[in-house]
PDB file of N, CA and C in Angstrom:
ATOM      1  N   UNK A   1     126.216 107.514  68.939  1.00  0.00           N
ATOM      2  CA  UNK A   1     125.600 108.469  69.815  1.00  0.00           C
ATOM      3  C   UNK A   1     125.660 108.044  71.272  1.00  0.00           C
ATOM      4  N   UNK A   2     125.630 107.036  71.505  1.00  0.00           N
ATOM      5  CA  UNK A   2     125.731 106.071  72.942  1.00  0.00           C
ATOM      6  C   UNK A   2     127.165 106.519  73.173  1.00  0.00           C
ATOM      7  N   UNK A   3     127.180 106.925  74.654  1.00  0.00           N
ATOM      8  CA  UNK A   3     128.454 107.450  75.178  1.00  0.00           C
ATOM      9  C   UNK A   3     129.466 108.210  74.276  1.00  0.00           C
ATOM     10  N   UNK A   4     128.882 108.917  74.036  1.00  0.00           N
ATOM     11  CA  UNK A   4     129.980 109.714  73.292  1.00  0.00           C
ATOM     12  C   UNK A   4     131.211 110.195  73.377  1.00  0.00           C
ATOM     13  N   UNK A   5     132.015 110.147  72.675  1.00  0.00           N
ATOM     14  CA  UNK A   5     133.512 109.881  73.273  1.00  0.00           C
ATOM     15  C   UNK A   5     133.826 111.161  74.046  1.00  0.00           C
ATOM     16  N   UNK A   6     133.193 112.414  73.891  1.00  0.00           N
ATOM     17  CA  UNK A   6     134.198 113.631  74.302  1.00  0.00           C
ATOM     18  C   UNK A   6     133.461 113.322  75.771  1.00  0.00           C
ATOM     19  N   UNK A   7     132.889 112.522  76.199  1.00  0.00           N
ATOM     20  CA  UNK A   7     132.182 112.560  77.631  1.00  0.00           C
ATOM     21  C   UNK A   7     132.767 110.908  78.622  1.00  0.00           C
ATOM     22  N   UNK A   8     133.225 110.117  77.771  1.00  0.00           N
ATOM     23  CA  UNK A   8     133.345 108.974  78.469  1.00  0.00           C
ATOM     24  C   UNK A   8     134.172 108.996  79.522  1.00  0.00           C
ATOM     25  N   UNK A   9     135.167 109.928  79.531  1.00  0.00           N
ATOM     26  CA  UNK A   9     135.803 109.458  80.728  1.00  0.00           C
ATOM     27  C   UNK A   9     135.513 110.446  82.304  1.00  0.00           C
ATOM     28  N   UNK A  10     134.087 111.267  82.037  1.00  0.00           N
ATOM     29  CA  UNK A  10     133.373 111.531  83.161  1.00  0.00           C
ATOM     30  C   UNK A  10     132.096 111.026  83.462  1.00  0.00           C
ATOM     31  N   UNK A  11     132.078 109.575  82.561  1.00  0.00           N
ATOM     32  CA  UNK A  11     130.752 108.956  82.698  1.00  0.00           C
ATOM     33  C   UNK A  11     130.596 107.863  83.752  1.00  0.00           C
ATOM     34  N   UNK A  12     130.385 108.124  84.967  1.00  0.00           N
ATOM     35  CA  UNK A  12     130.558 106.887  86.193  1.00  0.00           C
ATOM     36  C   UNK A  12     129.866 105.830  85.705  1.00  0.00           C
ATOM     37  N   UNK A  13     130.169 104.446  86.612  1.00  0.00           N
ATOM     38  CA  UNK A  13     129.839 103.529  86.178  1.00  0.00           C
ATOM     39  C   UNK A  13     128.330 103.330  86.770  1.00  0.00           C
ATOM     40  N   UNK A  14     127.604 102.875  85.523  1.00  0.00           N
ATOM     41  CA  UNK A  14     125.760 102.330  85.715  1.00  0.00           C
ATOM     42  C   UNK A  14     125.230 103.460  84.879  1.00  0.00           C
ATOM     43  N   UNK A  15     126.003 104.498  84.271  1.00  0.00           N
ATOM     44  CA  UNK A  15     125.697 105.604  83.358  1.00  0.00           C
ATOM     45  C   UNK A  15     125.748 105.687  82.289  1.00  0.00           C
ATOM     46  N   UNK A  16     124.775 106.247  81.323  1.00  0.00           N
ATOM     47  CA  UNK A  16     125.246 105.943  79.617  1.00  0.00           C
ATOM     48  C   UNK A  16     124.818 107.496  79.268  1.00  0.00           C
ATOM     49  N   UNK A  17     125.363 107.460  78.682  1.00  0.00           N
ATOM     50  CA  UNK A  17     125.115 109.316  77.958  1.00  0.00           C
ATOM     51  C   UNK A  17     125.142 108.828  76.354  1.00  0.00           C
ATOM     52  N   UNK A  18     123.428 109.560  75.852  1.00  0.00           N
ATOM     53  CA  UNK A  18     123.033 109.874  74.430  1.00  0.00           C
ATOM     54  C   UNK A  18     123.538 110.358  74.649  1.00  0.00           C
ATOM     55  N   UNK A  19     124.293 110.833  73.241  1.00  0.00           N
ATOM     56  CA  UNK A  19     124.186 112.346  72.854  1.00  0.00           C
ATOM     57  C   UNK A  19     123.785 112.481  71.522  1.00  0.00           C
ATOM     58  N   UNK A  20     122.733 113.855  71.736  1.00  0.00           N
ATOM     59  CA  UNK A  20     122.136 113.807  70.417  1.00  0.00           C
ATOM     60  C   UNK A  20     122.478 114.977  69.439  1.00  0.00           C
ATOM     61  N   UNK A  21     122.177 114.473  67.927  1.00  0.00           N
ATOM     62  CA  UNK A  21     122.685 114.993  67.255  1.00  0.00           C
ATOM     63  C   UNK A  21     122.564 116.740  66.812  1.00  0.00           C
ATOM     64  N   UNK A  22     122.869 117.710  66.180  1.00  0.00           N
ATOM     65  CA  UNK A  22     122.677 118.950  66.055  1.00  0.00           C
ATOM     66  C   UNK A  22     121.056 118.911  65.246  1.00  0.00           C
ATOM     67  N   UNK A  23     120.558 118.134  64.639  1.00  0.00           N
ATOM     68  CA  UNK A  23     119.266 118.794  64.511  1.00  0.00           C
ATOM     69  C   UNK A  23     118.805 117.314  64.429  1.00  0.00           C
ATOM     70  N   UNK A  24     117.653 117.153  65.531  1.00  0.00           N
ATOM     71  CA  UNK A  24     116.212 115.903  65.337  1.00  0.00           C
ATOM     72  C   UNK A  24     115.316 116.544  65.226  1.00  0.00           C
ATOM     73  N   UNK A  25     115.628 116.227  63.749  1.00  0.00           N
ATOM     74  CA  UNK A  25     114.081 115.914  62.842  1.00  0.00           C
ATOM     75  C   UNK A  25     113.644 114.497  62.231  1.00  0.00           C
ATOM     76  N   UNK A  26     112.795 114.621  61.386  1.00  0.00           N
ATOM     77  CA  UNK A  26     112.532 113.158  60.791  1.00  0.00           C
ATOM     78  C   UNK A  26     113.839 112.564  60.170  1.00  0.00           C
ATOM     79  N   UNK A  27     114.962 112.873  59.358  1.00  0.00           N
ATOM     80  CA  UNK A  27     115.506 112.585  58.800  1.00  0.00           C
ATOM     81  C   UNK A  27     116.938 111.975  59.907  1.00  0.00           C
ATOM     82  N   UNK A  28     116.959 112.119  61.263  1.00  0.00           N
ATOM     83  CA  UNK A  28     117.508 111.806  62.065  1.00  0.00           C
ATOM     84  C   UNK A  28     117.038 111.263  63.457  1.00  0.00           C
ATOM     85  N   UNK A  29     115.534 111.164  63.588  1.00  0.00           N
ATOM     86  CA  UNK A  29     114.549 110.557  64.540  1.00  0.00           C
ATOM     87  C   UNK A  29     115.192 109.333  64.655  1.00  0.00           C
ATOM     88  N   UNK A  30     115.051 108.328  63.654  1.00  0.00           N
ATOM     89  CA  UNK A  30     115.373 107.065  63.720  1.00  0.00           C
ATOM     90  C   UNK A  30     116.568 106.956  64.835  1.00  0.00           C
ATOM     91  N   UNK A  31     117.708 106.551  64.383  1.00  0.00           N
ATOM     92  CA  UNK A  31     118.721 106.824  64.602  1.00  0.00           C
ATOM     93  C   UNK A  31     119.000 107.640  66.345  1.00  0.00           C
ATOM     94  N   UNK A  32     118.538 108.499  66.593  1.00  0.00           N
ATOM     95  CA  UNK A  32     118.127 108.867  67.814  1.00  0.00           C
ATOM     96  C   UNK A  32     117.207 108.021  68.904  1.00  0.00           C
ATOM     97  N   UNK A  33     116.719 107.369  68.098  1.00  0.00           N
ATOM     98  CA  UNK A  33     115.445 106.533  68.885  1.00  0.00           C
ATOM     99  C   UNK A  33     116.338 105.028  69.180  1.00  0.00           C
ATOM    100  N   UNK A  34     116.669 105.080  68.555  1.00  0.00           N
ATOM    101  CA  UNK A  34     117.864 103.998  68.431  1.00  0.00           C
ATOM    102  C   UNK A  34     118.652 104.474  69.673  1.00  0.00           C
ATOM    103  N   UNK A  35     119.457 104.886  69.529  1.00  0.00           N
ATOM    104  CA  UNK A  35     120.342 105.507  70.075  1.00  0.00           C
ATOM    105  C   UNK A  35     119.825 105.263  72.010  1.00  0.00           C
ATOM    106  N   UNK A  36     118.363 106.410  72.372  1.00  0.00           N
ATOM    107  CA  UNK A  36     117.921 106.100  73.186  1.00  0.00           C
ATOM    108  C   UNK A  36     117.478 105.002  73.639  1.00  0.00           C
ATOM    109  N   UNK A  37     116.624 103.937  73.145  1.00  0.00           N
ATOM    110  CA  UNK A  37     116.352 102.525  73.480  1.00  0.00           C
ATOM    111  C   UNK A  37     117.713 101.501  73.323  1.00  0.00           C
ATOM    112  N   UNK A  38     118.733 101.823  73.167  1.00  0.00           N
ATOM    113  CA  UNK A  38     120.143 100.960  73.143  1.00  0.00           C
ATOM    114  C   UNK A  38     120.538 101.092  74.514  1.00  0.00           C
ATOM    115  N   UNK A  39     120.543 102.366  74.817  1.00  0.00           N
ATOM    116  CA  UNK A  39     120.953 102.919  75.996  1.00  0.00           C
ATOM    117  C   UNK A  39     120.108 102.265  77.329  1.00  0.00           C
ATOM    118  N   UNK A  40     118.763 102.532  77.365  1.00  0.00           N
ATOM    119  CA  UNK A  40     117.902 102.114  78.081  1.00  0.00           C
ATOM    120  C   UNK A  40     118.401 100.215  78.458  1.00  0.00           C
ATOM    121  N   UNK A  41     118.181  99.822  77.168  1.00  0.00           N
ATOM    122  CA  UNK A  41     118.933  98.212  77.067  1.00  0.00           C
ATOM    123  C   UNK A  41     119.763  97.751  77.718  1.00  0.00           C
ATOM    124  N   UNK A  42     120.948  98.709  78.031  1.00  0.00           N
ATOM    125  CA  UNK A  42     121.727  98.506  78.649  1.00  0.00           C
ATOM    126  C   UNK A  42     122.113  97.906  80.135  1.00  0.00           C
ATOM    127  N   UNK A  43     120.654  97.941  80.737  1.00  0.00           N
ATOM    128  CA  UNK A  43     120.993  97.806  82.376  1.00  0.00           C
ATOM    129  C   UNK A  43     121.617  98.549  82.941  1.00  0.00           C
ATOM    130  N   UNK A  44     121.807  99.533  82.934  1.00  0.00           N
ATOM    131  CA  UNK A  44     122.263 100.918  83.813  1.00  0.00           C
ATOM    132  C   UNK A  44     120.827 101.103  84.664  1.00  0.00           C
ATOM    133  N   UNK A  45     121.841 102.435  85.631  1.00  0.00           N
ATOM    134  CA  UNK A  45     120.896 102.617  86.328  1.00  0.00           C
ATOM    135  C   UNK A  45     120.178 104.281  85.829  1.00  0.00           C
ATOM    136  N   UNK A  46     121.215 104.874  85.155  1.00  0.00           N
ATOM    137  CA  UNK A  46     120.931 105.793  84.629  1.00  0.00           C
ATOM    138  C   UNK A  46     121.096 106.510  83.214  1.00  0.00           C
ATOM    139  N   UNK A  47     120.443 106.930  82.644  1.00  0.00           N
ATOM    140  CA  UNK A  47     120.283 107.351  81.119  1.00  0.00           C
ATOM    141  C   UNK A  47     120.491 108.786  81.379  1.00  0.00           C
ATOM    142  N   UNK A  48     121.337 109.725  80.249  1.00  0.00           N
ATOM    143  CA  UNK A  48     120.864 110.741  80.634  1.00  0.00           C
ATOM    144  C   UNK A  48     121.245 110.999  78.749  1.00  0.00           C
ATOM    145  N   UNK A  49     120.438 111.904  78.398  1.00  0.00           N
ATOM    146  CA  UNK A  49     119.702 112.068  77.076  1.00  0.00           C
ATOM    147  C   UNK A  49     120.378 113.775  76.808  1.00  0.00           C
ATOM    148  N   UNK A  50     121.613 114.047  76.172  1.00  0.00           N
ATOM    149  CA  UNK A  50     122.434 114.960  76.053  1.00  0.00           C
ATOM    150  C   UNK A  50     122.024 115.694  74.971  1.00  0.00           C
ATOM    151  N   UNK A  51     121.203 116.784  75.185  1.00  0.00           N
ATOM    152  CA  UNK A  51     121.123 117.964  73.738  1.00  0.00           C
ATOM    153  C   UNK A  51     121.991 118.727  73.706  1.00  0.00           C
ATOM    154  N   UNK A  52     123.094 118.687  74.506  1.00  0.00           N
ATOM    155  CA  UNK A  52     124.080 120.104  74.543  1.00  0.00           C
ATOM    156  C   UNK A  52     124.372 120.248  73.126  1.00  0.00           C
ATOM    157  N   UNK A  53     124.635 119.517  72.210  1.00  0.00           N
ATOM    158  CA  UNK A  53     125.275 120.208  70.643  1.00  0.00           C
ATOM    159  C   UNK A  53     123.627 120.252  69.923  1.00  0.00           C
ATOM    160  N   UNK A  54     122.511 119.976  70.267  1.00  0.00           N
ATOM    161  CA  UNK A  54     121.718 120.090  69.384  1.00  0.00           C
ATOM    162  C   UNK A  54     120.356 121.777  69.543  1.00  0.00           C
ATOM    163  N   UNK A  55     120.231 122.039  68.034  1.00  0.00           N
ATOM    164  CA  UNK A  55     120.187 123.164  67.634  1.00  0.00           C
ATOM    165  C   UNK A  55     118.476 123.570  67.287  1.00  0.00           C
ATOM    166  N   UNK A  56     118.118 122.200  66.670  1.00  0.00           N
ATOM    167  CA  UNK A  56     116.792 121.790  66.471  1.00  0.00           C
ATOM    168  C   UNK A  56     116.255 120.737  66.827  1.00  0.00           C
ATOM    169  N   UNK A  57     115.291 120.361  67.221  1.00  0.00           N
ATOM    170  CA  UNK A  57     114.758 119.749  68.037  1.00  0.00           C
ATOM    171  C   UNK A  57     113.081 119.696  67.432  1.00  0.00           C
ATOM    172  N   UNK A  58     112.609 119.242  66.452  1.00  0.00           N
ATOM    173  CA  UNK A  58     111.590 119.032  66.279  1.00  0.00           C
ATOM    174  C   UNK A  58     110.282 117.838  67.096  1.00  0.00           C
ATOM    175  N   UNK A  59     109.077 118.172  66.415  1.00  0.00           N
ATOM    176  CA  UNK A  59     107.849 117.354  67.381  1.00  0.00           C
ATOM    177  C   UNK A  59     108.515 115.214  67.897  1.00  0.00           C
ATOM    178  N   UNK A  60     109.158 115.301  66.318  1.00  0.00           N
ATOM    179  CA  UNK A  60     109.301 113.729  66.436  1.00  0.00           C
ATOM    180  C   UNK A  60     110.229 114.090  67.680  1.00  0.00           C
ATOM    181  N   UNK A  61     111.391 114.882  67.712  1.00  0.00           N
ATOM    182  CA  UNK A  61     112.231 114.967  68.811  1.00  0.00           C
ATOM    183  C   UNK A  61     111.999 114.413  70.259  1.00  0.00           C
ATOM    184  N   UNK A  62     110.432 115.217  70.058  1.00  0.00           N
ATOM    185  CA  UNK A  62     110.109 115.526  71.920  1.00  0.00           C
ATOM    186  C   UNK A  62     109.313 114.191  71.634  1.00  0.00           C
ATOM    187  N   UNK A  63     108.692 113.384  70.833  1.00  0.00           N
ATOM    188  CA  UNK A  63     107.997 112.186  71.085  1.00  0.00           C
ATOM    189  C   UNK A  63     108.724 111.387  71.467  1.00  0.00           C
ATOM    190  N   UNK A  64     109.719 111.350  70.602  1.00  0.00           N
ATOM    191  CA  UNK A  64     110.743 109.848  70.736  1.00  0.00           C
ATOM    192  C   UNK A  64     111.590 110.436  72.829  1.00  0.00           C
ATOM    193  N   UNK A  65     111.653 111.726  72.878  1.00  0.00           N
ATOM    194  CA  UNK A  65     111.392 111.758  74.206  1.00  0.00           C
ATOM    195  C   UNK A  65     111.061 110.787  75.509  1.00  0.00           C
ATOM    196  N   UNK A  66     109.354 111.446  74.862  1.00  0.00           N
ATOM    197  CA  UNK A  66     108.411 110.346  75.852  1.00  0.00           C
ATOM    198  C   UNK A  66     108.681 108.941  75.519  1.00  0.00           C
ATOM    199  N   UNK A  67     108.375 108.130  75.326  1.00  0.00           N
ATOM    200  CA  UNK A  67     108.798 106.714  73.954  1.00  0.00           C
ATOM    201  C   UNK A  67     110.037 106.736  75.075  1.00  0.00           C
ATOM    202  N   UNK A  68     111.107 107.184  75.437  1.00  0.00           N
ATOM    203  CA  UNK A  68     112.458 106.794  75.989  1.00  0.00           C
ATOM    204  C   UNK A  68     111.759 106.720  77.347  1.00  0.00           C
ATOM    205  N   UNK A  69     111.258 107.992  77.913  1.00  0.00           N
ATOM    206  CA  UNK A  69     110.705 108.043  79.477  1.00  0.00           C
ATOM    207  C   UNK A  69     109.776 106.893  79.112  1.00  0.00           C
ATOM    208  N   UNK A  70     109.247 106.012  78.659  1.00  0.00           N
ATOM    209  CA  UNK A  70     107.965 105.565  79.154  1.00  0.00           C
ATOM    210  C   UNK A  70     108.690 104.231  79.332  1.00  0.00           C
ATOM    211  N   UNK A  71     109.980 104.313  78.422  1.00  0.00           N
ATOM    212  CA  UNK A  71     110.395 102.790  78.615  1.00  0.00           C
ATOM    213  C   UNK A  71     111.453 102.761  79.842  1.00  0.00           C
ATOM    214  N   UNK A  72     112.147 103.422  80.265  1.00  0.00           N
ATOM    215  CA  UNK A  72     112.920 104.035  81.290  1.00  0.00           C
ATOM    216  C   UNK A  72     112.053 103.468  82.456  1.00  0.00           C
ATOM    217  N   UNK A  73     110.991 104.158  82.772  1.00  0.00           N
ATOM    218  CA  UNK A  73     110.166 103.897  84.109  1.00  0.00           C
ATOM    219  C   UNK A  73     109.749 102.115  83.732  1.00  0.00           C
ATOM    220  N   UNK A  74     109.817 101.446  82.858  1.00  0.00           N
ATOM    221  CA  UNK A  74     109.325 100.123  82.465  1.00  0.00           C
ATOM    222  C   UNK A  74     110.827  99.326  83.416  1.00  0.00           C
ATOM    223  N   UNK A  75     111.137  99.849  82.631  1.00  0.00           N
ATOM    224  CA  UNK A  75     112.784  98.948  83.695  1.00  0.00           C
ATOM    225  C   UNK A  75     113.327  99.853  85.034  1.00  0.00           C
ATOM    226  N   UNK A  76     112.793 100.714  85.269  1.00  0.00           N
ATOM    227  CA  UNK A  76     112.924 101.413  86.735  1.00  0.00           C
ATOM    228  C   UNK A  76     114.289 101.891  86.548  1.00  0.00           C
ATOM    229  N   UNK A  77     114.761 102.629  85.368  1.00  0.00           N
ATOM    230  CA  UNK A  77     115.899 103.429  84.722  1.00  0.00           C
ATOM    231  C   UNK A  77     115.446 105.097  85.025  1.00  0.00           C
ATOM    232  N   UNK A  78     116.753 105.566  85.994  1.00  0.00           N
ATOM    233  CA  UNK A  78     116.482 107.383  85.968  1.00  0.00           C
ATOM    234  C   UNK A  78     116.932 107.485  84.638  1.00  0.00           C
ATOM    235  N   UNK A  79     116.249 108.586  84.199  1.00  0.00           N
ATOM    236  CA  UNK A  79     115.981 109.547  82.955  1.00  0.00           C
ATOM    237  C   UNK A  79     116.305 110.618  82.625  1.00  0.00           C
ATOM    238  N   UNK A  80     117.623 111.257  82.636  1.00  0.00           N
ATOM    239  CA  UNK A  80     117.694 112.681  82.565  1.00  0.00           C
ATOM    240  C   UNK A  80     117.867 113.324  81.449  1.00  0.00           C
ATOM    241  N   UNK A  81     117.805 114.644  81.105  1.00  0.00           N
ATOM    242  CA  UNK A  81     117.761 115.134  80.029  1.00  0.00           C
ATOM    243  C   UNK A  81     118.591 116.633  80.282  1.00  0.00           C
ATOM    244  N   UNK A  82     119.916 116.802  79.417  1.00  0.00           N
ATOM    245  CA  UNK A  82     120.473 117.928  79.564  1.00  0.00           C
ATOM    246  C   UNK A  82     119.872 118.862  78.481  1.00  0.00           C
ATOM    247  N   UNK A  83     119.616 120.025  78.258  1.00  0.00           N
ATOM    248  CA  UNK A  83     118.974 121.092  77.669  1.00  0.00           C
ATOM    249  C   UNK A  83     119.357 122.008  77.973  1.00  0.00           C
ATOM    250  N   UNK A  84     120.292 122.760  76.858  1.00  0.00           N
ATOM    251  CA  UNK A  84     120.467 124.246  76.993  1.00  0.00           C
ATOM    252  C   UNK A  84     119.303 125.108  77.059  1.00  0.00           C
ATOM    253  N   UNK A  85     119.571 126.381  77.613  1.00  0.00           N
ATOM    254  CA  UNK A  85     118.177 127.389  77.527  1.00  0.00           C
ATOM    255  C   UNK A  85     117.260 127.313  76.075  1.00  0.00           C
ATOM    256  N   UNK A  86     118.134 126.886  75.109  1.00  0.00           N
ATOM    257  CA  UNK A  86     117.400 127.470  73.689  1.00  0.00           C
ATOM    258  C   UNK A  86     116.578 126.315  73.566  1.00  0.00           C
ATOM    259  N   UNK A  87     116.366 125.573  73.927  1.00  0.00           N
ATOM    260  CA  UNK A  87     115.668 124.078  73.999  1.00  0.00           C
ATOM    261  C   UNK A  87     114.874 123.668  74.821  1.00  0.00           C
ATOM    262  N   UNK A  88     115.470 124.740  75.888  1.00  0.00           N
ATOM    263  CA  UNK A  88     113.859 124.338  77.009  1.00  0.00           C
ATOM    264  C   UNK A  88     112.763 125.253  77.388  1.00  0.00           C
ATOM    265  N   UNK A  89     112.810 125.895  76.214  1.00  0.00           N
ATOM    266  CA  UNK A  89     111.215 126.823  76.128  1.00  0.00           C
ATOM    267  C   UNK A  89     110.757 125.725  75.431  1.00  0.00           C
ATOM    268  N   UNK A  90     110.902 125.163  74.300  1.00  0.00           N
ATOM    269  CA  UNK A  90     110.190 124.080  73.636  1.00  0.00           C
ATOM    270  C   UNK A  90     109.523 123.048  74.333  1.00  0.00           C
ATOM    271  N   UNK A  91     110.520 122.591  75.552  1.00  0.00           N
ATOM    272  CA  UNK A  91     110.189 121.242  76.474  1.00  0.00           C
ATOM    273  C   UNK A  91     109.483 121.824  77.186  1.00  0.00           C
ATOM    274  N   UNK A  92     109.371 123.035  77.787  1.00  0.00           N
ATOM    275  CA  UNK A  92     108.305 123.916  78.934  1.00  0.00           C
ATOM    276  C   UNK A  92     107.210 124.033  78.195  1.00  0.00           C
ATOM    277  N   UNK A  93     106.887 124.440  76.867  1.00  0.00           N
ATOM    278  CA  UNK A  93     105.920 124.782  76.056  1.00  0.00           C
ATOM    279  C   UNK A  93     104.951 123.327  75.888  1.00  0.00           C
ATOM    280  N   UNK A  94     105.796 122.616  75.647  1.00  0.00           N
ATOM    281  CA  UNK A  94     105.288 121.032  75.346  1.00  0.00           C
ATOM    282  C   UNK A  94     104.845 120.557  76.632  1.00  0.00           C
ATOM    283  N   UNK A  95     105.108 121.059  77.708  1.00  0.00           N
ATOM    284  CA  UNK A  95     104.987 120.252  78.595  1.00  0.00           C
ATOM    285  C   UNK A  95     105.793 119.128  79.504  1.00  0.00           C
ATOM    286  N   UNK A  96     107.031 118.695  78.790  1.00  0.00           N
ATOM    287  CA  UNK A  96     107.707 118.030  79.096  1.00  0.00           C
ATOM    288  C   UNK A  96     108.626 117.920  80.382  1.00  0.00           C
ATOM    289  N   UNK A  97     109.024 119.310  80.870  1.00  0.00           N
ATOM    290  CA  UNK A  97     108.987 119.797  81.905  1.00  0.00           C
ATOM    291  C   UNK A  97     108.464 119.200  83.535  1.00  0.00           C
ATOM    292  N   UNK A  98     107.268 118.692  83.082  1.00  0.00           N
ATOM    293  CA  UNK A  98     106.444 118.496  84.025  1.00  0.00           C
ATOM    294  C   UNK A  98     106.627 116.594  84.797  1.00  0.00           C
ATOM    295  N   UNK A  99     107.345 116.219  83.464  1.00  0.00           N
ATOM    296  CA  UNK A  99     107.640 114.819  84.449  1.00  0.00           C
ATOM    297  C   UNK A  99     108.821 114.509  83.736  1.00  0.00           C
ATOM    298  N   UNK A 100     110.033 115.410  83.101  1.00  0.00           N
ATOM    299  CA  UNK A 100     111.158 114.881  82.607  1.00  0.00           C
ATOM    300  C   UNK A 100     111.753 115.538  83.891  1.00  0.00           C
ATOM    301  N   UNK A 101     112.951 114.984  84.390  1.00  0.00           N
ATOM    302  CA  UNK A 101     114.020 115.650  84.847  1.00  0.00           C
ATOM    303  C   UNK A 101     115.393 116.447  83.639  1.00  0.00           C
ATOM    304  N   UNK A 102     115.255 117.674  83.600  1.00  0.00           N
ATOM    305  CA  UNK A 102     116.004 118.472  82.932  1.00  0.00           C
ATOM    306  C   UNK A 102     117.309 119.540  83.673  1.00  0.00           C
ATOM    307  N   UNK A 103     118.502 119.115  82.975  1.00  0.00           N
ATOM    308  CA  UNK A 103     119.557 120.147  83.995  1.00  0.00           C
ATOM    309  C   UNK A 103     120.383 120.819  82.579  1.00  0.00           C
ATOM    310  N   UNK A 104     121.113 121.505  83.188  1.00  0.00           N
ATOM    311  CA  UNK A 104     121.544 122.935  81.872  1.00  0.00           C
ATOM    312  C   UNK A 104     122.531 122.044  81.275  1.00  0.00           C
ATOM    313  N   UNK A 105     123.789 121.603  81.931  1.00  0.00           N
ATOM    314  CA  UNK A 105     125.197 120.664  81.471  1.00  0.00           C
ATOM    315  C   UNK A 105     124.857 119.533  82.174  1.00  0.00           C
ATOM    316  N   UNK A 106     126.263 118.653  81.448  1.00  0.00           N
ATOM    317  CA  UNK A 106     126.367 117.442  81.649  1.00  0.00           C
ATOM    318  C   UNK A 106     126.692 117.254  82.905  1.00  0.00           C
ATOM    319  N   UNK A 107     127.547 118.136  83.387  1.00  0.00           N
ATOM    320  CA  UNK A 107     128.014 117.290  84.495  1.00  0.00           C
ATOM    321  C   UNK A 107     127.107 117.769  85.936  1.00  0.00           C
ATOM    322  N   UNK A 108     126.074 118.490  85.198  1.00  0.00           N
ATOM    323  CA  UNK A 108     124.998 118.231  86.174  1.00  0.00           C
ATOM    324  C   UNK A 108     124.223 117.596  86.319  1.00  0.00           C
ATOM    325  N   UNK A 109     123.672 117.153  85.257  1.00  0.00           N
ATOM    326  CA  UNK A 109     123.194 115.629  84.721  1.00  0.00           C
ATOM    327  C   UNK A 109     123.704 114.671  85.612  1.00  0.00           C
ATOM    328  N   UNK A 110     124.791 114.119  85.460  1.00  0.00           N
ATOM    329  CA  UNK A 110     125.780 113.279  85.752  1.00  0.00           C
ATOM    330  C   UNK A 110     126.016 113.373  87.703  1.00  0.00           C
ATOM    331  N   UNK A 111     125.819 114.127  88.410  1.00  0.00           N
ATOM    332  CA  UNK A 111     126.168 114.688  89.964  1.00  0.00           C
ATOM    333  C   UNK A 111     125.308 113.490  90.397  1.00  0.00           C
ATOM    334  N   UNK A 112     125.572 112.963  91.352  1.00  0.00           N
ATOM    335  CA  UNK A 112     124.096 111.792  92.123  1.00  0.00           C
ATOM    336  C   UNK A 112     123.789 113.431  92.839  1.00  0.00           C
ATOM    337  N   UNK A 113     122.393 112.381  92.691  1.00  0.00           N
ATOM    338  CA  UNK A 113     121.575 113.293  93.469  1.00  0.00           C
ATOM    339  C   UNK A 113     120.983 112.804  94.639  1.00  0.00           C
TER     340      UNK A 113
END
C-alpha cells in the first residue's frame, strides 16, 4: 500500500503515498494502519493518505485516520488526505474535515503548497 506503484513516478522526493484499499473495514483496518504508521516512519516530510480507489470506508477507517494525524503532528509530518466526493460527506459528517487537510486527486495532494 506504501507508494503505490501506479503513483511512484509522480511522487517527489520527502513524499510517501498510502494508498488505500477499495473497502476499510475491520477485516482490512489492520493492514491499513500498518500501511499508515510505515509511512509516517519513514522520515518524510509528507504523508498523503490516498482513498481515490476506495469505496467503503467504515468507523475503524476514520479512527485509524486520527491514530495517523495524531502521530504525524508527533514527528511534525504534513498529513494529507485525498477523498473523492463519495467519501467526504462521511469525513464532513464525522468531523474530520475540521483538522484533516483533504483535496479531490492526487496530484493535488501532491502540489507544494
Amino acid at each position: 500500500m506504501v507508494n503505490d506503484q501506479r503513483h511512484l513516478a509522480a511522487v517527489p522526493p520527502g513524499v510517501t503515498v498510502v494508498a488505500m484499499p477499495a473497502e476499510v473495514d475491520l477485516a482490512s483496518a489492520t493492514d491499513a494502519n500498518a500501511a499508515m504508521l510505515a509511512a509516517v516512519a519513514l522520515d518524510v516530510a509528507l504523508v498523503v493518505v490516498d482513498f481515490t480507489q476506495t469505496i467503503l470506508c467504515a468507523t475503524v477507517g476514520i479512527r485509524e485516520l486520527v491514530v495517523a494525524h495524531r502521530l504525524a503532528r508527533a514527528f511534525d509530518i504534513e498529513l494529507r488526505v485525498v477523498a473523492p466526493a463519495k467519501l467526504m460527506q462521511i469525513f464532513r459528517l464525522t468531523g474530520l474535515d475540521c483538522f484533516l487537510s483533504f483535496y479531490p486527486t492526487l496530484p493535488a495532494a501532491l502540489a507544494p503548497s
